[in-house]
PDB file of N, CA and C in Angstrom:
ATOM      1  N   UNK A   1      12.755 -46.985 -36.027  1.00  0.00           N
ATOM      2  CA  UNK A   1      13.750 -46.739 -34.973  1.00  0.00           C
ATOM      3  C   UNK A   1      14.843 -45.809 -35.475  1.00  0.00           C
ATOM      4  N   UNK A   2      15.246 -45.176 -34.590  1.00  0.00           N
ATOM      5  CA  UNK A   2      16.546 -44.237 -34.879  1.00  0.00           C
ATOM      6  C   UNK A   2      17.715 -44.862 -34.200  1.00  0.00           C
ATOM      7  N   UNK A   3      18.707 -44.861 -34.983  1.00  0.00           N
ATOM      8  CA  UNK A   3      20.164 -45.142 -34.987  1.00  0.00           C
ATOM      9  C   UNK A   3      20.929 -43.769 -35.442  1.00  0.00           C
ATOM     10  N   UNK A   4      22.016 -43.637 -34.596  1.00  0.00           N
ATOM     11  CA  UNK A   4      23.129 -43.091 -34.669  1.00  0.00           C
ATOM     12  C   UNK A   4      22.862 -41.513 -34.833  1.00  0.00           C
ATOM     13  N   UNK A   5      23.536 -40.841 -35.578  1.00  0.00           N
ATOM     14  CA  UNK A   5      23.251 -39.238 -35.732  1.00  0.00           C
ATOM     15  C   UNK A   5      22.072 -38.910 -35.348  1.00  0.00           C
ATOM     16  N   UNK A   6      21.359 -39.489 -36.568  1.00  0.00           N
ATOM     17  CA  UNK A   6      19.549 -39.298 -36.392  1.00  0.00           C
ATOM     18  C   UNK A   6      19.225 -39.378 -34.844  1.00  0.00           C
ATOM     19  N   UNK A   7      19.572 -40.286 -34.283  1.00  0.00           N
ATOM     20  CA  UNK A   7      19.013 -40.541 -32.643  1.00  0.00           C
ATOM     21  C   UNK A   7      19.388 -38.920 -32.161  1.00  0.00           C
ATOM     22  N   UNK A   8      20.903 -39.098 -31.754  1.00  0.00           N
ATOM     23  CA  UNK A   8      20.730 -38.214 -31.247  1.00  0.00           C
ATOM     24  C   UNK A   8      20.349 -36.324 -31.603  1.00  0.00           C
ATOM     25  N   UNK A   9      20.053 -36.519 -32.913  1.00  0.00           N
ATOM     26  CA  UNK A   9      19.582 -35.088 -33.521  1.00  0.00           C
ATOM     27  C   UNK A   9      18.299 -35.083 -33.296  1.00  0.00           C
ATOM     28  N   UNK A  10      17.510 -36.405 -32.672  1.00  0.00           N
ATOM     29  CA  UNK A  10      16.014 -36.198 -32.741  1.00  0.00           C
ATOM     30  C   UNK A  10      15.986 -36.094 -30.861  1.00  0.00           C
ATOM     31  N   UNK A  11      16.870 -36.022 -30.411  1.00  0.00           N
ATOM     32  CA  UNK A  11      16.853 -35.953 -28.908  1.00  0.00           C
ATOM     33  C   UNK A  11      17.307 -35.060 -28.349  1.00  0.00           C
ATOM     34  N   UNK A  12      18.191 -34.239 -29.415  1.00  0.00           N
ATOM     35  CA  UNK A  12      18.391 -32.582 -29.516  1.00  0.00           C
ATOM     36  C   UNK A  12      17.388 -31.652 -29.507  1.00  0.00           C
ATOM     37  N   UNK A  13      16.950 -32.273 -30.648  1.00  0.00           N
ATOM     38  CA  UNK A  13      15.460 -31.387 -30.936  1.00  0.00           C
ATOM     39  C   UNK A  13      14.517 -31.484 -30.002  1.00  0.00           C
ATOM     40  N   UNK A  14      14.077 -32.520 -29.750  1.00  0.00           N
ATOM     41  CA  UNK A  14      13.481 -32.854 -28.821  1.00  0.00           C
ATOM     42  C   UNK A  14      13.148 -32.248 -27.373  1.00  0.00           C
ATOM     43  N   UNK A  15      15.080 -31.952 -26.930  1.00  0.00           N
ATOM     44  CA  UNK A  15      14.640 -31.337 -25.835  1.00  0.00           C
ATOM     45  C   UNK A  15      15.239 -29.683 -25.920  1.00  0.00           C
ATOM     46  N   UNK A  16      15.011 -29.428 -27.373  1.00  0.00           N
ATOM     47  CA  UNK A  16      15.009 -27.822 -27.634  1.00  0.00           C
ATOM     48  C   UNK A  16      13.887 -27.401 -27.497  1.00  0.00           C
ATOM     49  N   UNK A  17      12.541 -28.320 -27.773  1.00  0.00           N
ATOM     50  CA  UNK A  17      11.279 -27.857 -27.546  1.00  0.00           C
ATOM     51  C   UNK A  17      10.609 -27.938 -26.365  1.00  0.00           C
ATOM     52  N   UNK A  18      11.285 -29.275 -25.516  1.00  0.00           N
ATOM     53  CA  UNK A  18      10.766 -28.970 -23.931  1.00  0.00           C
ATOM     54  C   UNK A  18      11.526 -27.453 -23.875  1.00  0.00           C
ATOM     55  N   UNK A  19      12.741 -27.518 -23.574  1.00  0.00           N
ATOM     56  CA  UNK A  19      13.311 -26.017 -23.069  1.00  0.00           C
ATOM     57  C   UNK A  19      13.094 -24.533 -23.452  1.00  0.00           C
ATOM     58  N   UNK A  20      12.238 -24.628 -24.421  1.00  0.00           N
ATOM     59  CA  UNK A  20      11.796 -23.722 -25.470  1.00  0.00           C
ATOM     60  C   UNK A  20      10.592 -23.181 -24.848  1.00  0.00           C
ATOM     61  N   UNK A  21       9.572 -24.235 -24.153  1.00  0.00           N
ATOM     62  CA  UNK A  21       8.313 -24.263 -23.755  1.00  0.00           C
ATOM     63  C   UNK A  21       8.879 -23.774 -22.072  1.00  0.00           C
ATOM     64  N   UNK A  22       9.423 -24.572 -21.845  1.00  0.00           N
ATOM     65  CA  UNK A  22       9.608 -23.889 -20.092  1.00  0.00           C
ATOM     66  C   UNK A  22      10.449 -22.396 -20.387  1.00  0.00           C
ATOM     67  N   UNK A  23      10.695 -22.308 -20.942  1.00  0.00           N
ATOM     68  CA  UNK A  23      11.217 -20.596 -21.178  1.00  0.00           C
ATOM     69  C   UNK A  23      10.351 -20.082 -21.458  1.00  0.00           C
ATOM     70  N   UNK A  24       9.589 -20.517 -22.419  1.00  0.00           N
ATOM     71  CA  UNK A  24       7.803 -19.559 -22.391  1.00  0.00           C
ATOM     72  C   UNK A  24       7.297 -19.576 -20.674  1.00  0.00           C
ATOM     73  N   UNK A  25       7.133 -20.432 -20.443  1.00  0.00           N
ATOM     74  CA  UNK A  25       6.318 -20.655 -19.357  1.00  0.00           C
ATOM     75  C   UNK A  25       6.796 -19.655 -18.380  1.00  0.00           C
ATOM     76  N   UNK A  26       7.768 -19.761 -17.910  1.00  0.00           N
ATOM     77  CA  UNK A  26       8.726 -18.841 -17.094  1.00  0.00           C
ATOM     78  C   UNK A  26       8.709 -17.356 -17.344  1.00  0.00           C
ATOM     79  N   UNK A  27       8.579 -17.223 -18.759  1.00  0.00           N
ATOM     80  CA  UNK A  27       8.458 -15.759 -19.265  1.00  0.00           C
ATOM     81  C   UNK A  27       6.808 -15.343 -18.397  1.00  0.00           C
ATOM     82  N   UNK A  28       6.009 -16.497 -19.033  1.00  0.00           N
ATOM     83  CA  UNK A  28       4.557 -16.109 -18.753  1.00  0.00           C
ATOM     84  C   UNK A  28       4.410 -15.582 -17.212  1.00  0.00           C
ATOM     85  N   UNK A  29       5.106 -16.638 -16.519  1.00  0.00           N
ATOM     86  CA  UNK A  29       5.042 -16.592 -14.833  1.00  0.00           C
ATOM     87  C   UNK A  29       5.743 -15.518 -14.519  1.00  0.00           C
ATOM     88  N   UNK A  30       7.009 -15.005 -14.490  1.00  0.00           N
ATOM     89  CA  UNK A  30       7.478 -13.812 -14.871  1.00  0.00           C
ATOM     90  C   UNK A  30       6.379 -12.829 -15.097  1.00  0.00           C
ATOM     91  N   UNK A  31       5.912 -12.170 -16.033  1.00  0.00           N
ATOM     92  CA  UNK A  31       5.135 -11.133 -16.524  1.00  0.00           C
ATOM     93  C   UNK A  31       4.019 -11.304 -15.744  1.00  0.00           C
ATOM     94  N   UNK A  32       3.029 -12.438 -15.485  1.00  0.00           N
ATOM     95  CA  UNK A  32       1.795 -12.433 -14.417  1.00  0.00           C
ATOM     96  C   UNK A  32       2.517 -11.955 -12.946  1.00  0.00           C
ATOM     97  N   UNK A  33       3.468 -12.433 -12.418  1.00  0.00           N
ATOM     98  CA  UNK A  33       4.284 -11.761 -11.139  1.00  0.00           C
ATOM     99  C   UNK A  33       4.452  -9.970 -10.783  1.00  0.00           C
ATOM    100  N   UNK A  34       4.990 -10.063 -12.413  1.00  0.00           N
ATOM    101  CA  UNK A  34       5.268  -8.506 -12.067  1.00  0.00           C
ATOM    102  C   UNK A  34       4.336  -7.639 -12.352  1.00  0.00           C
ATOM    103  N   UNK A  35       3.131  -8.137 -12.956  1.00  0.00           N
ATOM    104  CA  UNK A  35       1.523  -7.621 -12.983  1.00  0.00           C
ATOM    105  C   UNK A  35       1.033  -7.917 -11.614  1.00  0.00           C
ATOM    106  N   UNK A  36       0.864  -8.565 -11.307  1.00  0.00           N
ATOM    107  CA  UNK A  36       0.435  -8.503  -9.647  1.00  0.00           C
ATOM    108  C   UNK A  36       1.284  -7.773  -9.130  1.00  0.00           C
ATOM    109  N   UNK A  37       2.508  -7.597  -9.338  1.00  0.00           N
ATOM    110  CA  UNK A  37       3.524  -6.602  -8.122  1.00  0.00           C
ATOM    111  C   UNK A  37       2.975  -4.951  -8.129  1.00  0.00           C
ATOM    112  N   UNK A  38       3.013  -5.011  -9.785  1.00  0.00           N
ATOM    113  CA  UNK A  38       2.655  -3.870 -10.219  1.00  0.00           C
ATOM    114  C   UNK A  38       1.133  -3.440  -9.375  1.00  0.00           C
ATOM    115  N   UNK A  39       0.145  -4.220  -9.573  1.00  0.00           N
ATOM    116  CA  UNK A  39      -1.269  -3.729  -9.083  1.00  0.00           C
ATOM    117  C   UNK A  39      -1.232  -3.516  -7.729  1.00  0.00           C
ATOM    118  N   UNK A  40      -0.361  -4.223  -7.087  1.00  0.00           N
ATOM    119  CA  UNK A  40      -0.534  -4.172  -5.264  1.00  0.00           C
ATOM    120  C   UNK A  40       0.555  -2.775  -4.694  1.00  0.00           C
ATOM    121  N   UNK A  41       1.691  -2.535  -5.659  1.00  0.00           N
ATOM    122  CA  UNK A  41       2.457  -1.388  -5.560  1.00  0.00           C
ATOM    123  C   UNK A  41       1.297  -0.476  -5.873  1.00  0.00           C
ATOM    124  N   UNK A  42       0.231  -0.136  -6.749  1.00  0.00           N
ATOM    125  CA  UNK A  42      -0.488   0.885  -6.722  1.00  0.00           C
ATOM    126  C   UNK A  42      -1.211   0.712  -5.345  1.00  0.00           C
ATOM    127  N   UNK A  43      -2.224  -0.432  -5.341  1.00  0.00           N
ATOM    128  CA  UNK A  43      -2.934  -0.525  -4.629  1.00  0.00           C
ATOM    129  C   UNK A  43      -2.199   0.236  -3.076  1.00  0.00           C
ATOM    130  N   UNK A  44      -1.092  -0.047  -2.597  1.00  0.00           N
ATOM    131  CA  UNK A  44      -0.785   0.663  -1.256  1.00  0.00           C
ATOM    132  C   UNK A  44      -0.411   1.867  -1.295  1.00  0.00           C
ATOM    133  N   UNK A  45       0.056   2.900  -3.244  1.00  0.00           N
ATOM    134  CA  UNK A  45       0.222   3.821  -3.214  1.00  0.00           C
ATOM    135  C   UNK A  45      -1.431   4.620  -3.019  1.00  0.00           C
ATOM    136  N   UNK A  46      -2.286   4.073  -3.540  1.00  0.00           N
ATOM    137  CA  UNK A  46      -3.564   4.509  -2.869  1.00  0.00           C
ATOM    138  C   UNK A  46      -4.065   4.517  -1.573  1.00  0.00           C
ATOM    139  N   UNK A  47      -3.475   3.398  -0.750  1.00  0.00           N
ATOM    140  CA  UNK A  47      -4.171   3.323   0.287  1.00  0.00           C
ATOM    141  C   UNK A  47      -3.023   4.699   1.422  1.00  0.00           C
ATOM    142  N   UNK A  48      -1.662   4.683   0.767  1.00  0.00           N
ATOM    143  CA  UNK A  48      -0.855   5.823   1.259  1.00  0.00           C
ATOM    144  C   UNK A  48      -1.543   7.475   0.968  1.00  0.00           C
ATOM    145  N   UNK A  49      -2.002   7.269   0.029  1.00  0.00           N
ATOM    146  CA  UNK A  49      -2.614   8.991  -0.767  1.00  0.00           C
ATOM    147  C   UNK A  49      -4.014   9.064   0.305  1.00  0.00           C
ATOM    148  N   UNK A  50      -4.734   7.683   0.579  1.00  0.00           N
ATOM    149  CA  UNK A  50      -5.749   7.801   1.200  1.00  0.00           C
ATOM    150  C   UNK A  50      -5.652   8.672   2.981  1.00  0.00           C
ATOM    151  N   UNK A  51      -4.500   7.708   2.927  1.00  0.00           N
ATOM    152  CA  UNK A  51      -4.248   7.870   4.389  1.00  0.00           C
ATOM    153  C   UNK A  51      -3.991   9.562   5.216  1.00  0.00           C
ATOM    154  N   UNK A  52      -2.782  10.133   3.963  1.00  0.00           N
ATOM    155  CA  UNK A  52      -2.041  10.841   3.946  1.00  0.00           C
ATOM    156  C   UNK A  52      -3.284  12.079   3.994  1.00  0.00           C
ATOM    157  N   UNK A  53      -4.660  11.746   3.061  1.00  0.00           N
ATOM    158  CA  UNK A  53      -5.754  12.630   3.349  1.00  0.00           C
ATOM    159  C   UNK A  53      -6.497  12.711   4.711  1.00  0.00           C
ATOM    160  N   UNK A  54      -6.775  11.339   5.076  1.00  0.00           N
ATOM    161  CA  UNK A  54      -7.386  11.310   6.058  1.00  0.00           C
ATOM    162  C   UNK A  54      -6.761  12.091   7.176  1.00  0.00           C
ATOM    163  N   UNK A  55      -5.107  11.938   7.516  1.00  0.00           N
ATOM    164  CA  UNK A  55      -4.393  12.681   8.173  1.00  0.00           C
ATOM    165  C   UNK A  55      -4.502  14.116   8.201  1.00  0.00           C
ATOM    166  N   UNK A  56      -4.526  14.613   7.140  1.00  0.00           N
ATOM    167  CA  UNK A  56      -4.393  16.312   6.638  1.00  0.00           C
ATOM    168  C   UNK A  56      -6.147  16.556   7.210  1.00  0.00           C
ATOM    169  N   UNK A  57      -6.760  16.131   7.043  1.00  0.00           N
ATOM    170  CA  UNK A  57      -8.223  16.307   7.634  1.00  0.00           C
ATOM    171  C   UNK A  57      -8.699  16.212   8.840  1.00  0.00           C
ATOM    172  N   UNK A  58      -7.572  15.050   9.778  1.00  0.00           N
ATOM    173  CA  UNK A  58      -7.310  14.948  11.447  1.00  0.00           C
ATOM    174  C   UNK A  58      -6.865  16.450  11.808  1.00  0.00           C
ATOM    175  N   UNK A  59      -5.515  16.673  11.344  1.00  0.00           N
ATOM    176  CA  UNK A  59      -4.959  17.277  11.949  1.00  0.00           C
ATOM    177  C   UNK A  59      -5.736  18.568  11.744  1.00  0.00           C
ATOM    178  N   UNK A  60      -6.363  19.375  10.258  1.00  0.00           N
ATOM    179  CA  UNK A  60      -6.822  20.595  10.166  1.00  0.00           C
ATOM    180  C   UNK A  60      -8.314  20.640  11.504  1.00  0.00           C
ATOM    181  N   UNK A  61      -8.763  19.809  12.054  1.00  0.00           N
ATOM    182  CA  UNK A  61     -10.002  19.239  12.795  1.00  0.00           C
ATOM    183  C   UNK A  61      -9.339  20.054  14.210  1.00  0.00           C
ATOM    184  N   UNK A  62      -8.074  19.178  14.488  1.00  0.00           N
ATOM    185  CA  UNK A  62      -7.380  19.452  15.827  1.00  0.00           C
ATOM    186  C   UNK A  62      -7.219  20.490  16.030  1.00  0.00           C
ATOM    187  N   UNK A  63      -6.533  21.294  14.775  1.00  0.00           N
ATOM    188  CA  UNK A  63      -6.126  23.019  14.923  1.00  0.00           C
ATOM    189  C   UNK A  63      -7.077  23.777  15.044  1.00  0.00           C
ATOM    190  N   UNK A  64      -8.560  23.385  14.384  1.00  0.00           N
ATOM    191  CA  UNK A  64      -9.095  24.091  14.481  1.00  0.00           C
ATOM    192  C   UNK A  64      -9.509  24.080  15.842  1.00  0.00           C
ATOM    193  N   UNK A  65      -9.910  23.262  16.596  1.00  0.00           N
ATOM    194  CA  UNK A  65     -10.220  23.051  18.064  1.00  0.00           C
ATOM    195  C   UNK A  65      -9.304  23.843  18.745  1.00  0.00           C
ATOM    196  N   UNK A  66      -8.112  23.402  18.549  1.00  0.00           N
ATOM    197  CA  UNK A  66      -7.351  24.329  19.187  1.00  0.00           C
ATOM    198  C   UNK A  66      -7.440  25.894  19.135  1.00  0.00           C
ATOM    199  N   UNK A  67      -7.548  26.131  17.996  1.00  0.00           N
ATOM    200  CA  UNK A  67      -7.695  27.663  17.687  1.00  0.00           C
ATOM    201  C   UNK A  67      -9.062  28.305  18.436  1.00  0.00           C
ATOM    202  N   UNK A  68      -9.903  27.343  18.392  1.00  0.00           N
ATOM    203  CA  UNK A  68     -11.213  27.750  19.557  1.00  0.00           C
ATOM    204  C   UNK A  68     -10.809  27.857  20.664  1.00  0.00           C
ATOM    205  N   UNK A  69      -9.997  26.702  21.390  1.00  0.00           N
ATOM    206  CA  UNK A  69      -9.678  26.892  22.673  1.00  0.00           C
ATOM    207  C   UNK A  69      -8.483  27.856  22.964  1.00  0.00           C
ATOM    208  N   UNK A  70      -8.000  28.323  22.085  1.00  0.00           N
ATOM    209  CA  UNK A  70      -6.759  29.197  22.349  1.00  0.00           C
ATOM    210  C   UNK A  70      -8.098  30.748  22.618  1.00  0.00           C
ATOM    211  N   UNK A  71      -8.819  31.257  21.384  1.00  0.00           N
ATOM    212  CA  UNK A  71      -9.691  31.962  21.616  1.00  0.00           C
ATOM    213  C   UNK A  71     -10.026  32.172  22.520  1.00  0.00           C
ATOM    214  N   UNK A  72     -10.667  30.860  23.513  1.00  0.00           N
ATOM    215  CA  UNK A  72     -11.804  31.034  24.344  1.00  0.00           C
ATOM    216  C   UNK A  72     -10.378  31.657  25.248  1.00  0.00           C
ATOM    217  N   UNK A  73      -9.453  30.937  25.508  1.00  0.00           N
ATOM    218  CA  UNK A  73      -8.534  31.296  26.787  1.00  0.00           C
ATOM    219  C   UNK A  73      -8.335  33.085  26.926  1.00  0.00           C
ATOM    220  N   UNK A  74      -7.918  33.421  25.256  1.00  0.00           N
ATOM    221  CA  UNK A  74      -7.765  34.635  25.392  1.00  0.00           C
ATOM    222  C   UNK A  74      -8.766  35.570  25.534  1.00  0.00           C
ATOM    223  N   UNK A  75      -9.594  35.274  25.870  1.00  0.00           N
ATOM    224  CA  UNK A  75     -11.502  35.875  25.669  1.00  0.00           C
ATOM    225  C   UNK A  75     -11.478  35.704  27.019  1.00  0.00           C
ATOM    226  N   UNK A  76     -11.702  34.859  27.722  1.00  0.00           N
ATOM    227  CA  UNK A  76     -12.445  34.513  29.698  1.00  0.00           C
ATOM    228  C   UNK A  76     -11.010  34.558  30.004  1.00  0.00           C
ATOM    229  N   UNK A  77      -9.936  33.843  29.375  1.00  0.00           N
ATOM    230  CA  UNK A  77      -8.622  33.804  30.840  1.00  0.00           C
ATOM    231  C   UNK A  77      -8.993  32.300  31.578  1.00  0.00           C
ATOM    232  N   UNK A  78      -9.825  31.534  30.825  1.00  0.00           N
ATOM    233  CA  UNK A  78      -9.697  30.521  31.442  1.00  0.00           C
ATOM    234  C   UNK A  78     -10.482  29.287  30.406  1.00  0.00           C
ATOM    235  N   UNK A  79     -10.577  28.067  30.078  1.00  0.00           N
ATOM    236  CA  UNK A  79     -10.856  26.907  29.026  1.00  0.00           C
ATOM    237  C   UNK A  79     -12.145  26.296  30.037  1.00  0.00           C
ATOM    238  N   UNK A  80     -13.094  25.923  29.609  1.00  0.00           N
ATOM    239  CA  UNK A  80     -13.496  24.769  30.047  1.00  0.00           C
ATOM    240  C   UNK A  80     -12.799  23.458  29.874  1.00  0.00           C
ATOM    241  N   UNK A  81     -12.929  22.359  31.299  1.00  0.00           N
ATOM    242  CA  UNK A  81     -12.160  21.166  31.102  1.00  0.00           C
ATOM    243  C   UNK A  81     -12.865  20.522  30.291  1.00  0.00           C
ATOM    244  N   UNK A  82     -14.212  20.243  29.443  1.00  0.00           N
ATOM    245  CA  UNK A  82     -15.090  19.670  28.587  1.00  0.00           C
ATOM    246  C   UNK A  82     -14.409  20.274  27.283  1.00  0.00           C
ATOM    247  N   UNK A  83     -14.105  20.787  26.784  1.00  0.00           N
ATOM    248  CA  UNK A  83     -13.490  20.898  25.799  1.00  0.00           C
ATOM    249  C   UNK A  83     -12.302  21.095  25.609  1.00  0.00           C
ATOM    250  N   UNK A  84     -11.160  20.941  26.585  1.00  0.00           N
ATOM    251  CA  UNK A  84      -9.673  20.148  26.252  1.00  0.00           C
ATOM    252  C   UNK A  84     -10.175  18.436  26.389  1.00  0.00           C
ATOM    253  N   UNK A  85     -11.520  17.950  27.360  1.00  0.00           N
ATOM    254  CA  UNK A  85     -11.842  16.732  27.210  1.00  0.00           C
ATOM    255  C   UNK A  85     -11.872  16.326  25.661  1.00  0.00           C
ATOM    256  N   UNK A  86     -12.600  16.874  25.428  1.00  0.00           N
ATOM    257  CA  UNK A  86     -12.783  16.595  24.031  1.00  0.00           C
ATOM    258  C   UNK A  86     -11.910  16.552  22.786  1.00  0.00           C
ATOM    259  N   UNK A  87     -11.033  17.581  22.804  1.00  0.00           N
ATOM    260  CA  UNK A  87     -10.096  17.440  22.162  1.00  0.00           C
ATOM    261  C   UNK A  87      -8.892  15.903  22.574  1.00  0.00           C
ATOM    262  N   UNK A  88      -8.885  15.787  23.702  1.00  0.00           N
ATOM    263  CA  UNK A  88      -7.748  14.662  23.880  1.00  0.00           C
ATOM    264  C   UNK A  88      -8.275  13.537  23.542  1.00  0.00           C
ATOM    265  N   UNK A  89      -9.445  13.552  23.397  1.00  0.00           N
ATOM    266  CA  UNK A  89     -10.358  12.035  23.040  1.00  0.00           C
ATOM    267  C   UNK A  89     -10.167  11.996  21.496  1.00  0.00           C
ATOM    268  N   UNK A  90     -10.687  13.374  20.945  1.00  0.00           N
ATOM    269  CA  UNK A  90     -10.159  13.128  19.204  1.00  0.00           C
ATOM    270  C   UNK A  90      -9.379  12.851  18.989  1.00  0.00           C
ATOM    271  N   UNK A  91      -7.997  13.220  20.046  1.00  0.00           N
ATOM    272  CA  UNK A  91      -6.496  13.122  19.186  1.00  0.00           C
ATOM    273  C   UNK A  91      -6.430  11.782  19.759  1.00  0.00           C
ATOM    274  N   UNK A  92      -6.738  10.953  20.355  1.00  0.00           N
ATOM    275  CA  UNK A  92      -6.420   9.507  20.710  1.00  0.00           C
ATOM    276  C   UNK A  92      -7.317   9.101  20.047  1.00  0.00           C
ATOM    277  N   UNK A  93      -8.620   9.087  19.691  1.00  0.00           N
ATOM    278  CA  UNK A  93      -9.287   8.249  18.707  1.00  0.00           C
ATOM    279  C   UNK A  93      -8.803   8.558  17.456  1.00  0.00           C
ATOM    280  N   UNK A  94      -9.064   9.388  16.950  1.00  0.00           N
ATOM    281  CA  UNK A  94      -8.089   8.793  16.057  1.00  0.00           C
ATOM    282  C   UNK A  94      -6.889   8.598  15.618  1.00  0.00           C
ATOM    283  N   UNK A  95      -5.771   8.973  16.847  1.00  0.00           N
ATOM    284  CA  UNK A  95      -4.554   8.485  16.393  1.00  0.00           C
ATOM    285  C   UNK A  95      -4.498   6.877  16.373  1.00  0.00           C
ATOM    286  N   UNK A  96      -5.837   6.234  17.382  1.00  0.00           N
ATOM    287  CA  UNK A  96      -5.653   4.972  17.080  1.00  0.00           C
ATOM    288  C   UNK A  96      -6.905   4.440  15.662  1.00  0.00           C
ATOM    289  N   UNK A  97      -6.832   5.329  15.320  1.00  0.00           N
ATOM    290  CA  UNK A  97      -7.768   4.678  13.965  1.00  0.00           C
ATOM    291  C   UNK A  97      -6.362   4.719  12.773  1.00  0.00           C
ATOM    292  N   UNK A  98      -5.582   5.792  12.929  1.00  0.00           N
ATOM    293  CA  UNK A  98      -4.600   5.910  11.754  1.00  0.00           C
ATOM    294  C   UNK A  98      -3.020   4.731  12.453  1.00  0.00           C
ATOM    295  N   UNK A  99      -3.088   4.581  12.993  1.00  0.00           N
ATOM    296  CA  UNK A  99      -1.986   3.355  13.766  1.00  0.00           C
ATOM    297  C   UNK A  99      -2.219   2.201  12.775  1.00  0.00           C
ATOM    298  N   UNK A 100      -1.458   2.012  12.800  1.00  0.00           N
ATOM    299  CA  UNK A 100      -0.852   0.473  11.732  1.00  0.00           C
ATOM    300  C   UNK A 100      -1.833  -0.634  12.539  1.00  0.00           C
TER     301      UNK A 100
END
């Protein structure tokens, strides 16, 4: 049994090593946190770079359509409605494919 000083120097110690261990622990949980933060901050900077392509590839699609139909206008003086059809269907399909 412990009496006096001893007691409480062994109940010091004691709970220097619980507190010692939950400060590890905390560190650990800590560092696994900000490793997952870290991977999912890339992960949406990819899915942003992805997007940001897919966009640049919509829109060069559209211009180019357009640039046909600007052509054709200045060529006849007049568009077929089948191909402004067409174009308004691309730009709504996929503006709703790139929509949140």
């Amino acid at each position: 049994f412990f009496f006096g000083a001893n007691w409480n120097q062994f109940i010091c110690c004691t709970m220097e090593v619980v507190l010692q261990r939950q400060i590890q622990n905390l560190e650990k949980d800590h560092a696994r946190r900000c490793d997952s933060f870290r991977t999912e901050v890339q992960r949406l900077q990819n899915k942003c770079s992805d997007l940001q392509e897919e966009v640049t590839f919509e829109r060069v699609k559209v211009a180019s359509e357009l640039q046909h139909i600007c052509q054709q206008f200045s060529r006849d003086g007049h568009v077929p409605i089948h191909m402004l059809q067409r174009l308004a269907e691309r730009v709504v399909t996929e503006g709703a494919k790139l929509a949140p």
